[in-house]
Protein backbone atom coordinates (compact mmCIF):
# COMPACT_ATOMS: atom_id res chain seq x y z
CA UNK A 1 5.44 74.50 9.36
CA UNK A 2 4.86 71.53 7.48
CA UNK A 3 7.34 69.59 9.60
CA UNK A 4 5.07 70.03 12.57
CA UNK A 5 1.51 69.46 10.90
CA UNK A 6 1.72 67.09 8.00
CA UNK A 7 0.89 63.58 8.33
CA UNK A 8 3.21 60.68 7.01
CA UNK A 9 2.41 57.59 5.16
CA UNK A 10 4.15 55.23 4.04
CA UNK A 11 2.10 53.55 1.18
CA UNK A 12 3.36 53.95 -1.86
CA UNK A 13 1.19 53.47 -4.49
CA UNK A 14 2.73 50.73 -6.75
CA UNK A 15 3.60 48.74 -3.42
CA UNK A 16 7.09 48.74 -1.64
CA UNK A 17 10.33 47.22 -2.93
CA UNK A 18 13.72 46.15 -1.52
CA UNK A 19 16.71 47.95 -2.38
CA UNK A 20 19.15 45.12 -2.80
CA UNK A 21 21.97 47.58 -1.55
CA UNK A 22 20.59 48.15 1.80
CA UNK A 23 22.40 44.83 2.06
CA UNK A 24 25.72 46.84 2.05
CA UNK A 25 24.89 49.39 4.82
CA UNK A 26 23.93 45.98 7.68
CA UNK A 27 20.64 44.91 6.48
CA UNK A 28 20.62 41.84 4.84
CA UNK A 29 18.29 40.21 6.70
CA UNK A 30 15.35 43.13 6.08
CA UNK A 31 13.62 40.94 3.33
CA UNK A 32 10.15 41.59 4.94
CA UNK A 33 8.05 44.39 3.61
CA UNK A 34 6.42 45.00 7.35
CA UNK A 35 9.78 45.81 8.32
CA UNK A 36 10.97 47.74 6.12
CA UNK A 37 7.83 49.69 6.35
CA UNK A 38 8.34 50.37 9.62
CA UNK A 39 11.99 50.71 9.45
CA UNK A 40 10.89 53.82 6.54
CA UNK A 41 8.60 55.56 8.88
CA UNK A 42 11.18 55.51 11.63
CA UNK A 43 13.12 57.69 9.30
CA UNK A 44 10.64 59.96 8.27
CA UNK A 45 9.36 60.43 11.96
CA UNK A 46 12.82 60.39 13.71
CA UNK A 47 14.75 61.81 10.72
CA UNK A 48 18.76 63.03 11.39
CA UNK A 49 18.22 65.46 8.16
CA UNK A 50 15.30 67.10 6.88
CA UNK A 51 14.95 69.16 3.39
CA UNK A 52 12.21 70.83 1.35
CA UNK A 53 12.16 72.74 -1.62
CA UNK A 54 9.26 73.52 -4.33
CA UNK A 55 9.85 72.57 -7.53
CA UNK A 56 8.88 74.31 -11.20
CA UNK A 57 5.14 72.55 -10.94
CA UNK A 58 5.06 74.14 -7.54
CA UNK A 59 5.08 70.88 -5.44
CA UNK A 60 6.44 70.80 -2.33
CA UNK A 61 9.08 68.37 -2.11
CA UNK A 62 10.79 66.58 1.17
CA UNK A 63 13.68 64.16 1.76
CA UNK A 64 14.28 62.89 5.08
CA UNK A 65 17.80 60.75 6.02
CA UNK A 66 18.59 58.73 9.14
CA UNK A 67 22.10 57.99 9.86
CA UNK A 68 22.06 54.19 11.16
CA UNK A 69 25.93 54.41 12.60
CA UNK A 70 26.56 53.39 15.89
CA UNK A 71 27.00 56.65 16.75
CA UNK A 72 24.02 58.61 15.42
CA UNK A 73 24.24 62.66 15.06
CA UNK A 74 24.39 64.60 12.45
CA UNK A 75 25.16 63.82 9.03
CA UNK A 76 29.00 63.92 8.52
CA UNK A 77 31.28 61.95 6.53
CA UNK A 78 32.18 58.04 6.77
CA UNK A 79 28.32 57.70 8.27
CA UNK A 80 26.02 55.58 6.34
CA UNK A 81 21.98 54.97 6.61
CA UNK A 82 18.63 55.67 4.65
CA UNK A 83 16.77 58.24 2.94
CA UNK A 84 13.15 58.97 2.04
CA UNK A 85 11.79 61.09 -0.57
CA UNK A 86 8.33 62.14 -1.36
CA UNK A 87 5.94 65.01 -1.75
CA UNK A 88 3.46 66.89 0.14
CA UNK A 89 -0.32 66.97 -1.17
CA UNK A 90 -2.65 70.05 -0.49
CA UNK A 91 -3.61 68.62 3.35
CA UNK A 92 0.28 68.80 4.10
CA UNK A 93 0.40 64.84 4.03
CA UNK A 94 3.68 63.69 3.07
CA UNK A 95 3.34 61.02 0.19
CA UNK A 96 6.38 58.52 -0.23
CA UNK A 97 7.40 57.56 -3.67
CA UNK A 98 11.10 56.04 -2.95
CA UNK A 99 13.84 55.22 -0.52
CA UNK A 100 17.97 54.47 -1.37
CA UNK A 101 20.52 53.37 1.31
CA UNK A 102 23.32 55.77 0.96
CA UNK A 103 26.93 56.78 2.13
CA UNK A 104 28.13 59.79 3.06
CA UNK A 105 31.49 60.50 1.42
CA UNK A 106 34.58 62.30 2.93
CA UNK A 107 36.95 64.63 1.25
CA UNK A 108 36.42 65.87 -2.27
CA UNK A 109 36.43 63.74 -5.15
CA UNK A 110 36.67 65.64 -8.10
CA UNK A 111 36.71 69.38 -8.61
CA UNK A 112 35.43 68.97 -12.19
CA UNK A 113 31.70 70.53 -13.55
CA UNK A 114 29.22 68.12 -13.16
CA UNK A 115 25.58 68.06 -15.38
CA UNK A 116 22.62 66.48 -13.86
CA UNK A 117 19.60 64.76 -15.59
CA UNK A 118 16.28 63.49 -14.60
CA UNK A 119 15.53 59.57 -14.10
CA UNK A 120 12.63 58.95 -16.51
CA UNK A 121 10.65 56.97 -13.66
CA UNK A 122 10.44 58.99 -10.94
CA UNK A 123 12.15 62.49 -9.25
CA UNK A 124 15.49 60.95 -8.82
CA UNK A 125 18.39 62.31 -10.41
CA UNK A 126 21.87 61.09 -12.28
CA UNK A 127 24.98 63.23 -12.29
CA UNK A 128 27.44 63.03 -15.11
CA UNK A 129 31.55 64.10 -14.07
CA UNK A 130 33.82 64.53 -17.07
CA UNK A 131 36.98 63.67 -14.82
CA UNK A 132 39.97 63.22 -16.72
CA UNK A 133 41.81 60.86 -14.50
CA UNK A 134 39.15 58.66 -15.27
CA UNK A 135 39.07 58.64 -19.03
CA UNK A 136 35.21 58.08 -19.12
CA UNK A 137 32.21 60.33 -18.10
CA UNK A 138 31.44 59.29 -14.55
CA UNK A 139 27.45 58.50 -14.05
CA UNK A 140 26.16 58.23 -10.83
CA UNK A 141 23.61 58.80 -8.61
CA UNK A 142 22.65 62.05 -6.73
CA UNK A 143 22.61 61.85 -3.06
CA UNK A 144 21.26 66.01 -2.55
CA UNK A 145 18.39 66.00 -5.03
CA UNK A 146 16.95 68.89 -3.09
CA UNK A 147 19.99 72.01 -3.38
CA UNK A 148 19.88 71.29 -6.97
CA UNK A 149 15.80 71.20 -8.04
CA UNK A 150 15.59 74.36 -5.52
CA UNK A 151 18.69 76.23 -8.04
CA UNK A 152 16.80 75.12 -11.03
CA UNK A 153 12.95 75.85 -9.88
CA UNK A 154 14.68 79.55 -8.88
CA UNK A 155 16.47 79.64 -12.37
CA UNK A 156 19.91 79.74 -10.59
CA UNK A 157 21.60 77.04 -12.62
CA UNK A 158 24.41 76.66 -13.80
CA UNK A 159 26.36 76.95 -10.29
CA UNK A 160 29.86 77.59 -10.78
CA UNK A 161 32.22 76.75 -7.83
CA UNK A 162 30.86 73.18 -6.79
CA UNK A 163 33.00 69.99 -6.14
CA UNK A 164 32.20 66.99 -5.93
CA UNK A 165 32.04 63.94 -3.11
CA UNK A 166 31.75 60.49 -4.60
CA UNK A 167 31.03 57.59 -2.52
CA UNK A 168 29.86 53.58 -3.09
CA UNK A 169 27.73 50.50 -2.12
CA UNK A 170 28.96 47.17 -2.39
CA UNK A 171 27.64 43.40 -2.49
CA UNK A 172 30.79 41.76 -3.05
CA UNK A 173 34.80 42.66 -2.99
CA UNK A 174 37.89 40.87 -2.61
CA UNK A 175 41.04 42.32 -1.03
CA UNK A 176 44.31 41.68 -3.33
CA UNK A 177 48.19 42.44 -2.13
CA UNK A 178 49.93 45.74 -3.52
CA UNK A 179 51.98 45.27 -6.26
CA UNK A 180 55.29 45.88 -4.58
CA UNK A 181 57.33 48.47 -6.12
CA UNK A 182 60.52 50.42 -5.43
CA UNK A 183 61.05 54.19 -5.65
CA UNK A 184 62.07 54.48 -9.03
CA UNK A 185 58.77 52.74 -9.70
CA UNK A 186 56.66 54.88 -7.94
CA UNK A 187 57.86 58.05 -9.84
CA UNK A 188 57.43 55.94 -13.15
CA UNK A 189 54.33 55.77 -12.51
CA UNK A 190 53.56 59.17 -11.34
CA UNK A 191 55.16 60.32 -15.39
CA UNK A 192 53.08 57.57 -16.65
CA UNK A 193 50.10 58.92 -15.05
CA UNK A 194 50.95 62.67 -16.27
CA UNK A 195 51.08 61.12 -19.62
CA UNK A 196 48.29 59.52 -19.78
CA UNK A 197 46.13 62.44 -19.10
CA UNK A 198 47.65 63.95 -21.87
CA UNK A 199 46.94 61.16 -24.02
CA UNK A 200 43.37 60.97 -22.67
CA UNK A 201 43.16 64.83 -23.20
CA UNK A 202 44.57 64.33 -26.99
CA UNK A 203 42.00 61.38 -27.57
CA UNK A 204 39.23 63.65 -26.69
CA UNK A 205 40.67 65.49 -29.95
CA UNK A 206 40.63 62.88 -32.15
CA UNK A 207 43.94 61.72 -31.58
CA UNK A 208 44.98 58.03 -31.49
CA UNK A 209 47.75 56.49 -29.28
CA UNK A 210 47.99 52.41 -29.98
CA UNK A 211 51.77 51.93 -28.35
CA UNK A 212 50.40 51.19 -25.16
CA UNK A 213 47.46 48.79 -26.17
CA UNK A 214 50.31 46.84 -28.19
CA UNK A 215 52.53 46.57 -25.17
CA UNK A 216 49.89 45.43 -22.70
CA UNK A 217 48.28 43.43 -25.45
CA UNK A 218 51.90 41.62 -25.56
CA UNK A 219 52.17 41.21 -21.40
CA UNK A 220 48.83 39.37 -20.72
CA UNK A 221 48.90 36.84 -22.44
CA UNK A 222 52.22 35.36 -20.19
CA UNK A 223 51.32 37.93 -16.83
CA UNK A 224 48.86 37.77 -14.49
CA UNK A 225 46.38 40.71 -15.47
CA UNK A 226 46.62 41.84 -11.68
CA UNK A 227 50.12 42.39 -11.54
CA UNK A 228 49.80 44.80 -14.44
CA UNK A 229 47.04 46.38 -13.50
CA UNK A 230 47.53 48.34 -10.14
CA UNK A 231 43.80 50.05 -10.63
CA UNK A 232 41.09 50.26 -12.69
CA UNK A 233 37.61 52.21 -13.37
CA UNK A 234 35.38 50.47 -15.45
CA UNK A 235 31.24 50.22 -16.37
CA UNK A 236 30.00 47.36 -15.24
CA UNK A 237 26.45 45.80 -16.57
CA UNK A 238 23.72 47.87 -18.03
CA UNK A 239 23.17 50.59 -15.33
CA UNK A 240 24.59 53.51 -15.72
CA UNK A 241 25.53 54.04 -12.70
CA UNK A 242 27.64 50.67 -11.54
CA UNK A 243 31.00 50.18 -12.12
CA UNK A 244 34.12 47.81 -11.55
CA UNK A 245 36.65 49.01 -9.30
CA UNK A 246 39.93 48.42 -8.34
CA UNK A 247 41.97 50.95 -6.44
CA UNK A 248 44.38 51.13 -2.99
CA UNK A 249 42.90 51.49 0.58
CA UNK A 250 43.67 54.18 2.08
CA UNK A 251 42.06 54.46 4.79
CA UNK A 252 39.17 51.65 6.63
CA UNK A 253 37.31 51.30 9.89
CA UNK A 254 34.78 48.70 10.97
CA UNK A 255 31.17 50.46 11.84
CA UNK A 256 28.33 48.87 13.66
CA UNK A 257 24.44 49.34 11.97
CA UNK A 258 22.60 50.23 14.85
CA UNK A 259 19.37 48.83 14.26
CA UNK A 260 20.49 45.36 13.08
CA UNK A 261 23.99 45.01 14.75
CA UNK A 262 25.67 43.81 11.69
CA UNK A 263 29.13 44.69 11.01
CA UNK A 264 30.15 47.02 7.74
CA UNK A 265 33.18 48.02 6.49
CA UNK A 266 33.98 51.51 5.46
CA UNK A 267 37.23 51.64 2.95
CA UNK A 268 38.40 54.89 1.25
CA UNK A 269 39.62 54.02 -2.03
CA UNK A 270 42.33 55.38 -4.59
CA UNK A 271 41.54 54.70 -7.59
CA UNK A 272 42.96 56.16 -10.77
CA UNK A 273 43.79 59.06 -9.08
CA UNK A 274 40.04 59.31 -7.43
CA UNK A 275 39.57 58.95 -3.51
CA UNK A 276 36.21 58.03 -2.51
CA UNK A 277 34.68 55.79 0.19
CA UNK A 278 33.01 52.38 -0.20
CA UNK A 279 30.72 50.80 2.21
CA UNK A 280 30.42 47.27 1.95
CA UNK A 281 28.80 44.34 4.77
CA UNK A 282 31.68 42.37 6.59
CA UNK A 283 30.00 39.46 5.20
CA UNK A 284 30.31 40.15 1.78
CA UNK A 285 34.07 40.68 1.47
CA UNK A 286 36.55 38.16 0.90
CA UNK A 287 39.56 38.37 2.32
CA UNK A 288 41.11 41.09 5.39
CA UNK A 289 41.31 44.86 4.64
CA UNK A 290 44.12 46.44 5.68
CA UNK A 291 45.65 50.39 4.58
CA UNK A 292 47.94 49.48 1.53
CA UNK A 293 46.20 45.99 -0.23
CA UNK A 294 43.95 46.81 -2.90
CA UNK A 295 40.10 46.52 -2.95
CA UNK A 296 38.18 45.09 -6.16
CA UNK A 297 34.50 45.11 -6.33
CA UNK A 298 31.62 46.51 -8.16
CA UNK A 299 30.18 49.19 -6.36
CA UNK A 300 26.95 51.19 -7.15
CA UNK A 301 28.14 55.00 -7.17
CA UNK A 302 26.90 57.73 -5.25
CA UNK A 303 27.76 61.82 -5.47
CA UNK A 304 26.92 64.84 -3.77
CA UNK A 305 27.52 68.03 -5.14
CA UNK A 306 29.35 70.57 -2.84
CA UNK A 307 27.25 73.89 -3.91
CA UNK A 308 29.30 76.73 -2.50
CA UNK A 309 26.63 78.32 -0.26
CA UNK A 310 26.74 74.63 1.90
């Protein structure tokens, strides 16, 4: 009911900002606040995607997405746009607090539990993934605030069962060559990766494994660090959430924004065993994509948890 009655605005009370990753999803040039103020209220009063939920102080919550794909529908995965979240006061007017540019994932990332915890600022949320591929506890930001406050204001937490879909926005990336390698290689590496989970898995232990620091330690200083490293994972800066990538493209295709007509590129990465999709403007990456070379870039990372009942 309150979809038909309330009344939006748009003012939020400490004043608007702009997301510097909207940049990544074909707006660059929205550096004007009457824009983007208008560009926000298109979303909450043409919205693809609308959810509510109440929360424990018995607030009625809303989030509203707009795909801004050349093809617009529903949301599905490899589409990209904008999302506005807010709450509803007594008179059923919606009251914005934020906005993010996002990406919707494909596939499933990792099938490992994830914990979630509350920004300090406002009702945005951070999930944490314990994925051992990785070898550090993956922090990023949660696309579908709303299934998870509506399991915890009903006291149905913890969910067992979920997966997860990781996805990421991007400023700047270069693309490098694969590191060419034979057959015999490629199953070296496969053992190598088996053992390194183990040694990852024995580190978590208390166990300490220095062989391979040595050897590496050894190769860079007469290698090029890139032709040793075929992919990385790595924190980058003082956000939690942002990290250093390098991984293998998989897959890519060139979408359209269709509100601006800039061009974006959307790459699905593998990197350290993780798939995941990265969204970054055609501007803002150096070099040509193509399935095989390898994409490096720091990307600001999304999830959304796959509850069982979606």
């Amino acid at each position: 009911a309150c979809v038909t009655r309330g009344i939006y605005d748009t003012e939020k009370k400490e004043g608007d900002f702009l997301h510097k990753y909207m940049r990544a999803i074909g707006f660059s040039e929205y550096t004007d606040r009457k824009k983007l103020k208008e560009l926000l209220t298109d979303v909450i009063m043409n919205s693809d995607h609308r959810a509510y939920t109440m929360n424990q102080e018995g607030i009625l919550l809303g989030e509203f997405s707009k795909n801004h794909t050349a093809t617009r529908g529903a949301i599905e995965s490899g589409t990209f746009g904008v999302a506005v979240c807010g709450e509803f006061d007594d008179n059923d007017k919606f009251i914005y607090e934020y906005y993010y540019p996002y990406l919707t994932g494909s596939g499933i990332t990792s099938y490992e539990d994830v914990s979630v915890e509350r920004h300090a600022d406002k009702d945005s949320y951070a999930g944490i993934c314990d994925d051992i591929k990785v070898g550090i506890s993956l922090i990023f930001y949660l696309r579908n605030r709303i299934p998870y406050i509506k399991a915890q204001s009903t006291g149905k937490l913890p969910i067992r069962g979920t997966t997860l879909t990781l996805s990421g926005l991007s400023l700047t990336g270069s693309i490098l060559l694969p590191i060419k390698k034979d057959e015999e290689q490629v199953l070296r590496v496969k053992k190598d990766s088996a053992n390194r989970n183990k040694l990852l898995a024995a580190a978590r232990q208390g166990d300490e494994d220095m062989d391979m620091y040595t050897t590496i330690s050894r190769r860079i200083q007469k290698d090029d660090i890139f032709s040793l490293v075929d992919t990385y994972f790595m924190p980058y800066g003082v956000e939690c959430d942002q990290y250093s990538v390098l991984g293998e493209i998989t897959e890519l295709r060139l979408a359209t924004n269709d509100v601006t007509g800039e061009k974006v590129y959307i790459l699905t990465i593998l990197c350290n065993e993780l798939s995941f999709d990265v969204c970054i403007n055609e501007k803002d990456i150096y070099g040509e994509p193509q399935v095989g070379r390898r994409f490096k870039g720091v990307i600001w990372l999304q999830g959304y948890i796959n509850f069982p009942e979606e």
